[in-house]
C-alpha atoms as a PDB file:
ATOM      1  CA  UNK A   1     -29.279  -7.419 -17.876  1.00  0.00           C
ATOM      2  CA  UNK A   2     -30.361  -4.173 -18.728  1.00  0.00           C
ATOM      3  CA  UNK A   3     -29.215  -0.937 -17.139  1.00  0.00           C
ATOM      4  CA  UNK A   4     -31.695   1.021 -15.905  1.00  0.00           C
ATOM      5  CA  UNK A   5     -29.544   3.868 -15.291  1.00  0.00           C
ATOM      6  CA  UNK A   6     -30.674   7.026 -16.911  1.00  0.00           C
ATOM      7  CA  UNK A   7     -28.513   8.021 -20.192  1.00  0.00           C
ATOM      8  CA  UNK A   8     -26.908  10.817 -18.225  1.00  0.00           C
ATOM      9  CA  UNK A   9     -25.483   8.955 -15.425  1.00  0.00           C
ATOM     10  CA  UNK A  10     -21.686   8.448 -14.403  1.00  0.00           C
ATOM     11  CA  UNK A  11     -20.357   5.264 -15.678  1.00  0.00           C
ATOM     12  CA  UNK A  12     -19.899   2.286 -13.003  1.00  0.00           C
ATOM     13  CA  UNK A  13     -16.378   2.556 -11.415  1.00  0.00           C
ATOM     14  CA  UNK A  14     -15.004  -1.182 -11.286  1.00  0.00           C
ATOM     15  CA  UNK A  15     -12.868  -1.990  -7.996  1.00  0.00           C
ATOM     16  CA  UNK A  16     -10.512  -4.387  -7.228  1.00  0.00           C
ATOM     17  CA  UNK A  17     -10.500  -4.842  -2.974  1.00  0.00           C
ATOM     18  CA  UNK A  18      -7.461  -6.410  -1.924  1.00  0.00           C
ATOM     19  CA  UNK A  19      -7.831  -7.076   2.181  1.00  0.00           C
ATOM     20  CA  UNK A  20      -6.481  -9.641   4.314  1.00  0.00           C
ATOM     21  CA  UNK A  21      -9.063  -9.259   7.129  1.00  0.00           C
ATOM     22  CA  UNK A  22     -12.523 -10.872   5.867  1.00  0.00           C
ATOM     23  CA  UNK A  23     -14.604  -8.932   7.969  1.00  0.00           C
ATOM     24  CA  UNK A  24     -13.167  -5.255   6.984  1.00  0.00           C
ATOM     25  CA  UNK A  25     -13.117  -6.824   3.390  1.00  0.00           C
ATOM     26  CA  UNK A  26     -16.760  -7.681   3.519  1.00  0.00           C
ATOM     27  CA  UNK A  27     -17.890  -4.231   5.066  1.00  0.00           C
ATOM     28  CA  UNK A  28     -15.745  -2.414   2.744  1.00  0.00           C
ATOM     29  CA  UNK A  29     -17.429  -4.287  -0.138  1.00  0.00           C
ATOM     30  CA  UNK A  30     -20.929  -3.493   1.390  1.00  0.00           C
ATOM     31  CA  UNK A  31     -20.703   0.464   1.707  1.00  0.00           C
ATOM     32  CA  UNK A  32     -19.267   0.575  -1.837  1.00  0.00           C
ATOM     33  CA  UNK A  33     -22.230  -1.797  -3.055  1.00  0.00           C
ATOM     34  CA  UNK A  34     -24.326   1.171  -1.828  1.00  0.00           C
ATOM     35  CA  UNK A  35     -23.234   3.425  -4.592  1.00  0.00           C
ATOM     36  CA  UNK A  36     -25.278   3.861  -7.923  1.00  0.00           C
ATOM     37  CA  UNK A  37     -21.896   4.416  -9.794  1.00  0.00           C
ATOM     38  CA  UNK A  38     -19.048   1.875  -7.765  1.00  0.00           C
ATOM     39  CA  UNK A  39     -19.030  -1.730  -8.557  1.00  0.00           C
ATOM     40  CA  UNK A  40     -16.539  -4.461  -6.610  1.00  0.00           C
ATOM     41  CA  UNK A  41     -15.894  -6.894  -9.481  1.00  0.00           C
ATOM     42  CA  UNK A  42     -13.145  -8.877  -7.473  1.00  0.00           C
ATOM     43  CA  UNK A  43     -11.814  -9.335  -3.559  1.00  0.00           C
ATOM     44  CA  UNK A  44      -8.822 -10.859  -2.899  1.00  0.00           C
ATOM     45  CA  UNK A  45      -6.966 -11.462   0.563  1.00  0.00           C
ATOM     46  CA  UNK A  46      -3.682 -11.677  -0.194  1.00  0.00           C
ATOM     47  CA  UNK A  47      -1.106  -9.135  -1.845  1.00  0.00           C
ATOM     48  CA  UNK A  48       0.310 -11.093  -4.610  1.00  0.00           C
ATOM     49  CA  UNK A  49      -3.348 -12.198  -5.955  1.00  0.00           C
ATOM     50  CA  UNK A  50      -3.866  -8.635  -6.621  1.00  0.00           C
ATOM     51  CA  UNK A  51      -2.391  -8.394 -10.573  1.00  0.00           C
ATOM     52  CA  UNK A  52      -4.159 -11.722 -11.167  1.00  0.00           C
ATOM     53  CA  UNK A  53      -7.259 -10.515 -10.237  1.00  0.00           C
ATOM     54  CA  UNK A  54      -6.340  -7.142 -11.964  1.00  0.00           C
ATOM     55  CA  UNK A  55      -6.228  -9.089 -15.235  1.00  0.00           C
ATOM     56  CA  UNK A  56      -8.976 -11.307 -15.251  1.00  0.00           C
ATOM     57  CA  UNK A  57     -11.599  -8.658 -14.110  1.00  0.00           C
ATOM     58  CA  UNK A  58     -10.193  -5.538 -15.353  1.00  0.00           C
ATOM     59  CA  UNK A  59     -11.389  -2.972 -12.694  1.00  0.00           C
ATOM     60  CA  UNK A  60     -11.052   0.692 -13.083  1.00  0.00           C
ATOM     61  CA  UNK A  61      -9.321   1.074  -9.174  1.00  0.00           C
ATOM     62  CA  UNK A  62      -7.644  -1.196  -7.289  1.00  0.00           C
ATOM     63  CA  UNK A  63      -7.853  -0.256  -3.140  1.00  0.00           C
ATOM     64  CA  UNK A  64      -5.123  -1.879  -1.692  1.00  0.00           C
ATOM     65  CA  UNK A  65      -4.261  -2.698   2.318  1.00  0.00           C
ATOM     66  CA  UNK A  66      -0.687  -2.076   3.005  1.00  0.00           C
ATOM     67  CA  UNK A  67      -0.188  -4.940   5.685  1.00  0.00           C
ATOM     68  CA  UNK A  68      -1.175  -8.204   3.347  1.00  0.00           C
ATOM     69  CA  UNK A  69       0.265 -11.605   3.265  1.00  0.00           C
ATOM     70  CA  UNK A  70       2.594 -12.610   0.272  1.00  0.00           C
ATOM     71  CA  UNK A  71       2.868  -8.861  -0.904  1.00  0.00           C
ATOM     72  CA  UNK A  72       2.569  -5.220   0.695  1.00  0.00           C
ATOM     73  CA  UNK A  73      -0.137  -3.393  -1.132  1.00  0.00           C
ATOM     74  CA  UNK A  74       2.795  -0.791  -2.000  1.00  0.00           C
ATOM     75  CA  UNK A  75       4.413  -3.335  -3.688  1.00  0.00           C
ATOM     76  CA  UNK A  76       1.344  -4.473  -5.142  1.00  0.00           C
ATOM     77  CA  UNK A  77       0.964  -0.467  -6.428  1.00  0.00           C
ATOM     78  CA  UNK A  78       4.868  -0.683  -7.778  1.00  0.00           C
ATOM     79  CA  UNK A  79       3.630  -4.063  -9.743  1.00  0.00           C
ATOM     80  CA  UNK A  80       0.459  -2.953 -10.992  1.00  0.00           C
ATOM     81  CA  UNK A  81       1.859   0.750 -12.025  1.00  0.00           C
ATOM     82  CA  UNK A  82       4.567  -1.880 -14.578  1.00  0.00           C
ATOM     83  CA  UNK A  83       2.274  -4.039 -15.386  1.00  0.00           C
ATOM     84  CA  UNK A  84      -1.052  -2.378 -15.388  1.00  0.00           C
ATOM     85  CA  UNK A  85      -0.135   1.689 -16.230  1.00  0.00           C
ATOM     86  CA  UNK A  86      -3.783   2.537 -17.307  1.00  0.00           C
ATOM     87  CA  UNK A  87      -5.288   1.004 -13.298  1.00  0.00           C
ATOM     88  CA  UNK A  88      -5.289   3.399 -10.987  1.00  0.00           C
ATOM     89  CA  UNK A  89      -4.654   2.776  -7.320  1.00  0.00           C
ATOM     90  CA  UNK A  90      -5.841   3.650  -3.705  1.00  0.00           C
ATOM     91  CA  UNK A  91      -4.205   3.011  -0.610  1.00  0.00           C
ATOM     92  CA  UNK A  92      -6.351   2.463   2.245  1.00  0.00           C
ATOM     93  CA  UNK A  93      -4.608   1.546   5.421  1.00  0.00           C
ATOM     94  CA  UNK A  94      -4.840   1.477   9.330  1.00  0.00           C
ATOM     95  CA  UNK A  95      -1.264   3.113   9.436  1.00  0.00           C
ATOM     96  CA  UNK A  96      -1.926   6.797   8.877  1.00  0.00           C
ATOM     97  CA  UNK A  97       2.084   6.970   8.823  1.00  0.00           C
ATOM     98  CA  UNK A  98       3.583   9.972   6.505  1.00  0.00           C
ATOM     99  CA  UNK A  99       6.632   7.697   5.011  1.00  0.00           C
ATOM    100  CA  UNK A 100       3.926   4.698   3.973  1.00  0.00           C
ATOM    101  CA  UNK A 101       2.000   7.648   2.639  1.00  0.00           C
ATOM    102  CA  UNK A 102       5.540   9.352   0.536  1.00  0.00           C
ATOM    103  CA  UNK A 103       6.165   5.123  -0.466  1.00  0.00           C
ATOM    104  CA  UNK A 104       3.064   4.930  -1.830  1.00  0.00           C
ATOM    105  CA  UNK A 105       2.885   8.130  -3.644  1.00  0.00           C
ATOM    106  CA  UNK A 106       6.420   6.757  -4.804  1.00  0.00           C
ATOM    107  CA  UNK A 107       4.911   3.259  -5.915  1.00  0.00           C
ATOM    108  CA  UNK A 108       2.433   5.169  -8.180  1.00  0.00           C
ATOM    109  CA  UNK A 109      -0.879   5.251  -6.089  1.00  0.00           C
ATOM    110  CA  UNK A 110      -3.030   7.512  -6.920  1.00  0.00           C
ATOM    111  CA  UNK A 111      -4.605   7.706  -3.399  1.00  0.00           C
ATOM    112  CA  UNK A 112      -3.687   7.135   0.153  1.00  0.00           C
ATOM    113  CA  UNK A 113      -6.578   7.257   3.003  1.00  0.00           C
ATOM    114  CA  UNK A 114      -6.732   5.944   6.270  1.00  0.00           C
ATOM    115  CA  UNK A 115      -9.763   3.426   6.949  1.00  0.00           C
ATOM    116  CA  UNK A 116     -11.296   5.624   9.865  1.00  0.00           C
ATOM    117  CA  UNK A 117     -12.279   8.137   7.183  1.00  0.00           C
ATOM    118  CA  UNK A 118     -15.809   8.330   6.392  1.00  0.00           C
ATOM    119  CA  UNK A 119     -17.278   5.718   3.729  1.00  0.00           C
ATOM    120  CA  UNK A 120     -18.729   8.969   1.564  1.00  0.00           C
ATOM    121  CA  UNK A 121     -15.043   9.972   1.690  1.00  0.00           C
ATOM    122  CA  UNK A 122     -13.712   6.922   0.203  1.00  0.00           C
ATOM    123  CA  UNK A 123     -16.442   6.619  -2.350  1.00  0.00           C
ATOM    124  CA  UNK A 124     -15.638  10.066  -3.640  1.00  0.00           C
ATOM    125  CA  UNK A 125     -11.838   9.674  -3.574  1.00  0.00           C
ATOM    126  CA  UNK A 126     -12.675   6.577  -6.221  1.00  0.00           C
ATOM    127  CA  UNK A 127     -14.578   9.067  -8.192  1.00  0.00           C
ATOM    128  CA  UNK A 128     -11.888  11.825  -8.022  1.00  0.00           C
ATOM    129  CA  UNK A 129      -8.872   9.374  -9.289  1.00  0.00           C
ATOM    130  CA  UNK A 130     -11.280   8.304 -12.248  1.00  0.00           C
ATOM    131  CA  UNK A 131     -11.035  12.103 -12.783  1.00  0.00           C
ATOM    132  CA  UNK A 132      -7.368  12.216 -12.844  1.00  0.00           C
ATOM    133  CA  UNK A 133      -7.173  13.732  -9.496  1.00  0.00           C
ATOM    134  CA  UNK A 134      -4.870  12.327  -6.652  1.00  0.00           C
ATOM    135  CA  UNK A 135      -6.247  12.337  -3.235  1.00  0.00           C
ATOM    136  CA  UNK A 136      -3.835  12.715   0.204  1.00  0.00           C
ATOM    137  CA  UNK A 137      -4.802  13.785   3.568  1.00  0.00           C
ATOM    138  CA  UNK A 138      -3.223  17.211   4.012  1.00  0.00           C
ATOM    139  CA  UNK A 139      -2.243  16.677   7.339  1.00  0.00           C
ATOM    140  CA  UNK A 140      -0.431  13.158   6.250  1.00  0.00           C
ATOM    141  CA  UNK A 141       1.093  15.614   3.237  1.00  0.00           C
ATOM    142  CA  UNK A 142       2.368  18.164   5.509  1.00  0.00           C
ATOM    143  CA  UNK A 143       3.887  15.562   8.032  1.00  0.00           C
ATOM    144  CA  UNK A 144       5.731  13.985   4.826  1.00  0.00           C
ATOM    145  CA  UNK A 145       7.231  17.154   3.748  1.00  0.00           C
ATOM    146  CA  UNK A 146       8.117  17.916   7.185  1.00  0.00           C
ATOM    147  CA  UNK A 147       9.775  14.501   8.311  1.00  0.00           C
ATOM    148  CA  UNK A 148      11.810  14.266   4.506  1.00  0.00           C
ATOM    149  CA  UNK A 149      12.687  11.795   2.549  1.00  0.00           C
ATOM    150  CA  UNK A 150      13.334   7.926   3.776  1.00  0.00           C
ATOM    151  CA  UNK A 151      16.908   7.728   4.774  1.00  0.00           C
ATOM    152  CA  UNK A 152      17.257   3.917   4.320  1.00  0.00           C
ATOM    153  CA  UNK A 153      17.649   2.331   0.337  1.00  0.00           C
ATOM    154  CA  UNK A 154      16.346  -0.650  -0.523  1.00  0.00           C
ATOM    155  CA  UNK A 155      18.875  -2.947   0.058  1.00  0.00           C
ATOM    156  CA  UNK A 156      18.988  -1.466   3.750  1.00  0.00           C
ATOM    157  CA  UNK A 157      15.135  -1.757   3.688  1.00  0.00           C
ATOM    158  CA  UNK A 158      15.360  -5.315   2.822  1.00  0.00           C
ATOM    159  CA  UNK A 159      17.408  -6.354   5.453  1.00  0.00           C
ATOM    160  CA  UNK A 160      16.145  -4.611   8.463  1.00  0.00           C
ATOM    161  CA  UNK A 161      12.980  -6.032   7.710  1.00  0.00           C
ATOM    162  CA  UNK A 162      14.042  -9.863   7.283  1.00  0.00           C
ATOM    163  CA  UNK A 163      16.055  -9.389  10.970  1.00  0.00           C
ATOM    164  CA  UNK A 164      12.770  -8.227  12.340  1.00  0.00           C
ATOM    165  CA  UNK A 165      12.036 -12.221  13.429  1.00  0.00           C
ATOM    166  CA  UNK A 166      15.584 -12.096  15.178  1.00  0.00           C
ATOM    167  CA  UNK A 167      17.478 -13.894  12.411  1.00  0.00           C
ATOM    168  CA  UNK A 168      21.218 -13.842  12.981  1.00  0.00           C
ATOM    169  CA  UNK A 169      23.678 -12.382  10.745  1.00  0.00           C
ATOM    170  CA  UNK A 170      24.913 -15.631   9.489  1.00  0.00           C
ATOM    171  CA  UNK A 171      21.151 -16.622   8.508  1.00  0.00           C
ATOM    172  CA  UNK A 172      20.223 -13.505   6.870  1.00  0.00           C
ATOM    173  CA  UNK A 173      23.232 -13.668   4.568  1.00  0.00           C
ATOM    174  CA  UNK A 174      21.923 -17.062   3.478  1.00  0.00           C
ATOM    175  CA  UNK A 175      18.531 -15.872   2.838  1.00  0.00           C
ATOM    176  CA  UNK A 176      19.204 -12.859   0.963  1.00  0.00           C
ATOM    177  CA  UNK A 177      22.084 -14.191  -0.749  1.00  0.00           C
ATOM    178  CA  UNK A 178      24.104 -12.025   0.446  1.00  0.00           C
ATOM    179  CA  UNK A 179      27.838 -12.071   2.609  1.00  0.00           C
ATOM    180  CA  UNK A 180      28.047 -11.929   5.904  1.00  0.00           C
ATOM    181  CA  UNK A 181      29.907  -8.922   5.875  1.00  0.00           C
ATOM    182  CA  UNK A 182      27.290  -6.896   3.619  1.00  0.00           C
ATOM    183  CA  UNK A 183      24.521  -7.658   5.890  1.00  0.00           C
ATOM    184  CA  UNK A 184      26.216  -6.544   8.812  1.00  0.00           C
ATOM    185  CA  UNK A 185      27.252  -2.774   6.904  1.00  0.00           C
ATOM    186  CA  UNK A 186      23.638  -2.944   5.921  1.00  0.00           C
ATOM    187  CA  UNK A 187      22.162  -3.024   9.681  1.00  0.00           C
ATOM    188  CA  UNK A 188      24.765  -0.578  11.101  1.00  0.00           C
ATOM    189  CA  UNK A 189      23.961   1.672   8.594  1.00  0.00           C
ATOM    190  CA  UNK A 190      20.406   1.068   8.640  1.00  0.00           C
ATOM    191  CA  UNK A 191      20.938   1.599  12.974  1.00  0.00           C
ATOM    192  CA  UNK A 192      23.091   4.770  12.312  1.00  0.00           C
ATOM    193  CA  UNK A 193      20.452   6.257  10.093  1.00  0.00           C
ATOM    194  CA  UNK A 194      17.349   5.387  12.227  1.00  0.00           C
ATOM    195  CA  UNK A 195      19.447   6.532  15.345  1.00  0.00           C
ATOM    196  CA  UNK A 196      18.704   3.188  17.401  1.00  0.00           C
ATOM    197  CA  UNK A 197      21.001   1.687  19.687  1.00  0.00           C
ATOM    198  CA  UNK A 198      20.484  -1.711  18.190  1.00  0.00           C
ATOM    199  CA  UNK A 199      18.930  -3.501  15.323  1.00  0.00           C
ATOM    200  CA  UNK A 200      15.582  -4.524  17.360  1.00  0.00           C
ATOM    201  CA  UNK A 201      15.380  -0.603  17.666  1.00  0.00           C
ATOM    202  CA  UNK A 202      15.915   0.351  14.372  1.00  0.00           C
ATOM    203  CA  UNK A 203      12.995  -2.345  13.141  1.00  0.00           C
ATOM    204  CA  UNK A 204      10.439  -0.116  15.744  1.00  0.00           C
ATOM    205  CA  UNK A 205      11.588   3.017  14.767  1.00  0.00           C
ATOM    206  CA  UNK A 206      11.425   2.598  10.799  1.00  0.00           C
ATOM    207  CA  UNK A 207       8.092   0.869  11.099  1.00  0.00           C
ATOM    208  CA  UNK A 208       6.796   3.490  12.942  1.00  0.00           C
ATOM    209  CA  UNK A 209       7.905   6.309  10.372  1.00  0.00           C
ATOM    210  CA  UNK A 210       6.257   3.921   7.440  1.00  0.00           C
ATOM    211  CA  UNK A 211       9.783   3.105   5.941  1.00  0.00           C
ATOM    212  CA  UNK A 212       9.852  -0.658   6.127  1.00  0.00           C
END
């Protein structure tokens, strides 16, 4: 096919759209189409399709959710930054939250927009990472420097977030392979530093900061 863009014009920007919820997926995919320069080569709906995809159809950005089946899109953004250096990616998200924004940052995204922004926004964020640029909503920035650093390590992470269904202690320990005694020091310290009252708490609390 040839291209009938003029010699002068902006290369096509290939993107890899990773979204669990068809219908966003599919309207994402449509307001990109509109742009001359931005191609989506791939869609996938699930987080740990993403460096599969990334491979076989070698896009330029990958625009990940956060909230994804099988993988988070920030650890979809830790796995492609190993795996695929050269890709960069964009975190678009519902969760305007300033410690998913500081994990993703930390993952190596490039990006990191909420999906009420304008479509003409997100188009030229794409354009600006190609550029070498990173892109963050000030306001998200300034509410990440403000709030700190998340308090809880991985480990504490980990655990906090597999008791979210109400596992006990005893089944927890067999999941993550870990003692019984571990996984209790990891939920009172993950309580103490969330200062909850209990561990239900502590799950609201660090989900609502963006540190789970």
């Amino acid at each position: 096919m040839t291209d009938a863009r003029r010699p002068d014009s902006p290369r096509t920007i290939r993107v890899l759209l990773a979204e669990d919820q068809s219908m966003v997926r599919e309207a994402l995919a449509a307001l990109l189409g509109l742009e001359d320069d931005i191609e989506v080569v791939s869609q996938v709906a699930r987080g740990d399709e993403v460096l599969a995809a990334a491979r076989a159809d070698a896009p330029d950005v990958a625009l990940l959710d956060i909230e994804m089946p099988g993988m988070t899109g920030l650890d979809a953004a830790a796995l492609l930054r190993r795996e695929l250096p050269a890709l960069k990616v964009v975190i678009l998200t519902t969760f305007g939250r300033p410690g998913y924004m500081r994990r993703a940052m930390e993952a190596g995204a490039e990006a990191f927009l909420v999906k009420d922004a304008p479509a003409a926004q997100l188009a030229d964020a794409l354009r600006r990472v190609l550029r070498g640029e990173r892109v963050i909503d000030p306001t998200l920035a300034a509410a990440a420097l403000a709030e700190g650093a998340n308090p809880l390590t991985d480990r504490e992470r980990a655990v906090l977030r597999a008791s979210a269904d109400g596992s006990t202690n005893a089944e927890l320990a067999k999941s993550l392979h870990l003692s019984h005694g571990t996984v209790r020091n990891y939920l009172s310290t993950a309580i103490q530093k969330t200062g909850a009252r209990n561990r239900a708490e502590a799950v609201r609390i660090a989900r609502d900061k963006g540190w789970l």
